[in-house]
C-alpha atoms as a PDB file:
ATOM      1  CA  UNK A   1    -148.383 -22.220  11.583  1.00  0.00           C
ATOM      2  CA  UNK A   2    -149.071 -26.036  11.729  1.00  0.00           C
ATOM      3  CA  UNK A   3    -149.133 -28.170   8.575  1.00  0.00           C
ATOM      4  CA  UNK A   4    -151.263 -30.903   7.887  1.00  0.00           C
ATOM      5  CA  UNK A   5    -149.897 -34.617   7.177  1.00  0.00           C
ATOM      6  CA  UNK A   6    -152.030 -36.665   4.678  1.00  0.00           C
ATOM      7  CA  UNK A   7    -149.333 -39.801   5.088  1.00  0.00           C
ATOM      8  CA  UNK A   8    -151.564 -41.665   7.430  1.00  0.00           C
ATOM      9  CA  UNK A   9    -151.457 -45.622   8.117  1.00  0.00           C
ATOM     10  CA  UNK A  10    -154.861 -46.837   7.231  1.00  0.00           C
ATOM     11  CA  UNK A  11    -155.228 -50.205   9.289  1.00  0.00           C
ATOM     12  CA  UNK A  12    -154.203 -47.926  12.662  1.00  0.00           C
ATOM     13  CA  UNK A  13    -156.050 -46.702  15.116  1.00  0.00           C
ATOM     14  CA  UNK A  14    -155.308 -43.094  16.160  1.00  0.00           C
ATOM     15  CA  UNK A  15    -155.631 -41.590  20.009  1.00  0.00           C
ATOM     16  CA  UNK A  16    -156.630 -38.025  19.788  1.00  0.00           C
ATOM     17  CA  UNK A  17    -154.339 -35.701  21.850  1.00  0.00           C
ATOM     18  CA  UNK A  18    -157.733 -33.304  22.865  1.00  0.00           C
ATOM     19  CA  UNK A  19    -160.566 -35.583  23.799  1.00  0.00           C
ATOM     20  CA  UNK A  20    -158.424 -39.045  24.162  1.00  0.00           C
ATOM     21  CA  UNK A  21    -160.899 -40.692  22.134  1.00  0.00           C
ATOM     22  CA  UNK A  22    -159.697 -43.740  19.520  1.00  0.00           C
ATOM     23  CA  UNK A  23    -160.091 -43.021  15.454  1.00  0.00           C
ATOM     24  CA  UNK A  24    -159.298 -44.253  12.403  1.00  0.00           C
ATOM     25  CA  UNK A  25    -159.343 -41.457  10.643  1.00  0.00           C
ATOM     26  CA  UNK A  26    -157.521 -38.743  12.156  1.00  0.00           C
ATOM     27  CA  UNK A  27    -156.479 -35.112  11.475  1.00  0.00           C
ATOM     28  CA  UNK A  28    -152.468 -34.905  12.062  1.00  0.00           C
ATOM     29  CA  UNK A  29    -150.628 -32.065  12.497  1.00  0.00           C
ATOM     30  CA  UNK A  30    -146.967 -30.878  12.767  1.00  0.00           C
ATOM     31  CA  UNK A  31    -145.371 -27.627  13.865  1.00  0.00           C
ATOM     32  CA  UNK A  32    -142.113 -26.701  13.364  1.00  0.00           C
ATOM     33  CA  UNK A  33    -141.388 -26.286  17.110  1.00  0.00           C
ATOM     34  CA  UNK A  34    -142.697 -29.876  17.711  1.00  0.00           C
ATOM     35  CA  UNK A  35    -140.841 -33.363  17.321  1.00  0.00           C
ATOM     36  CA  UNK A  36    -144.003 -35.655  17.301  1.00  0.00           C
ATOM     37  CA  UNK A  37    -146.786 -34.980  15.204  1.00  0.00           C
ATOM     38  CA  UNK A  38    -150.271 -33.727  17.167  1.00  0.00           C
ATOM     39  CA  UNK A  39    -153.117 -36.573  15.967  1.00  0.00           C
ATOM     40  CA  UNK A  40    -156.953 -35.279  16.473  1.00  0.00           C
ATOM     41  CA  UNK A  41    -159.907 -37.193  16.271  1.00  0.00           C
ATOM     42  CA  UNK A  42    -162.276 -33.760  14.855  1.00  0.00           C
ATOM     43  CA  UNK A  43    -162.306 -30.870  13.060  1.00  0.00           C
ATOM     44  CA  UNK A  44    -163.452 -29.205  16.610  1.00  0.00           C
ATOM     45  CA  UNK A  45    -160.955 -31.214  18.636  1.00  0.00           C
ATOM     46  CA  UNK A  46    -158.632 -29.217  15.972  1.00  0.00           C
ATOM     47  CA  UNK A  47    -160.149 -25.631  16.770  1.00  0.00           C
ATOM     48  CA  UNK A  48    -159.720 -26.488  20.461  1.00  0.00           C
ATOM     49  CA  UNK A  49    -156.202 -27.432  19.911  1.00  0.00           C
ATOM     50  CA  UNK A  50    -154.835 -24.705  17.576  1.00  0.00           C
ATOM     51  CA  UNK A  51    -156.603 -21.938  19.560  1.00  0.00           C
ATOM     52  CA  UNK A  52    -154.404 -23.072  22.329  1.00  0.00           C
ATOM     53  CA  UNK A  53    -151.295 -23.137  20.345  1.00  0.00           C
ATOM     54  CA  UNK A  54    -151.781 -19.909  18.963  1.00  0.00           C
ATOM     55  CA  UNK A  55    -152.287 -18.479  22.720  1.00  0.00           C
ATOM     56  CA  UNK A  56    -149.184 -20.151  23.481  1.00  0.00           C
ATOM     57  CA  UNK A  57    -147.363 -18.820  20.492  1.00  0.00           C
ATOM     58  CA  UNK A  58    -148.916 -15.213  21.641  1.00  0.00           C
ATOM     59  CA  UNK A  59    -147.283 -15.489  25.136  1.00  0.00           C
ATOM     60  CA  UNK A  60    -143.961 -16.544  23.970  1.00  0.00           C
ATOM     61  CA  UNK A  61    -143.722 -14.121  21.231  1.00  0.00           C
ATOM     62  CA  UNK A  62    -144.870 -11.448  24.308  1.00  0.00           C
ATOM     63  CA  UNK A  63    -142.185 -12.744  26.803  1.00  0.00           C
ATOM     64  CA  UNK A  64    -139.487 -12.384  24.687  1.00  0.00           C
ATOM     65  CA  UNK A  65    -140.498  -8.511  23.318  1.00  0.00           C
ATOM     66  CA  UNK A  66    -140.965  -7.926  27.276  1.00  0.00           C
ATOM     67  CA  UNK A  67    -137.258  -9.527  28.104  1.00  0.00           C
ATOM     68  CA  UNK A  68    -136.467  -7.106  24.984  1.00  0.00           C
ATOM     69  CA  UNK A  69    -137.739  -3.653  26.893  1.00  0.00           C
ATOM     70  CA  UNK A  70    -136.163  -4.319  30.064  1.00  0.00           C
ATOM     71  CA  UNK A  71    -133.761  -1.745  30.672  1.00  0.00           C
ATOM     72  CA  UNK A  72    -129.983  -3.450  31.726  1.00  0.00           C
ATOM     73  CA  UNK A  73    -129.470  -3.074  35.815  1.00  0.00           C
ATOM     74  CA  UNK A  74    -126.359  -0.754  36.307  1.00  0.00           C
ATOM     75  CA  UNK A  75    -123.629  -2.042  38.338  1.00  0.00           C
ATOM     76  CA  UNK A  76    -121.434   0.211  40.250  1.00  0.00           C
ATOM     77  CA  UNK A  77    -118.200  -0.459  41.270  1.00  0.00           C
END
């Protein structure tokens, strides 16, 4: 699950990653899957972006049980 980050620079000014709008006050979040840190401008620009992580999390987590079940093709020589 995605961790919040309190460190943030207080004379910056933030694009949010949902809406595109400019803050100073942002909500940043990290994943352990993810190099940069996700910056939001709202709590609901936050709902809207972890619902869609979570479906995305759902469909890998589904795609590799699927890969899982497939039976192995038999080759005859």
């Amino acid at each position: 699950m995605p961790l919040e980050v309190r460190n943030v620079i207080t004379n910056a000014v933030y694009r949010c990653e949902v809406c595109g709008k400019l803050t100073s006050t942002p909500i940043i979040y990290k994943t352990c899957c993810m190099n940069k840190p996700v910056i939001l401008c709202s709590r609901e620009c936050l709902n809207k972006w972890l619902s869609e992580w979570v479906k995305n999390q759902d469909q890998i987590i589904n795609r590799s049980q699927n890969i899982a079940r497939k039976p192995l093709r038999k080759f005859h020589l």
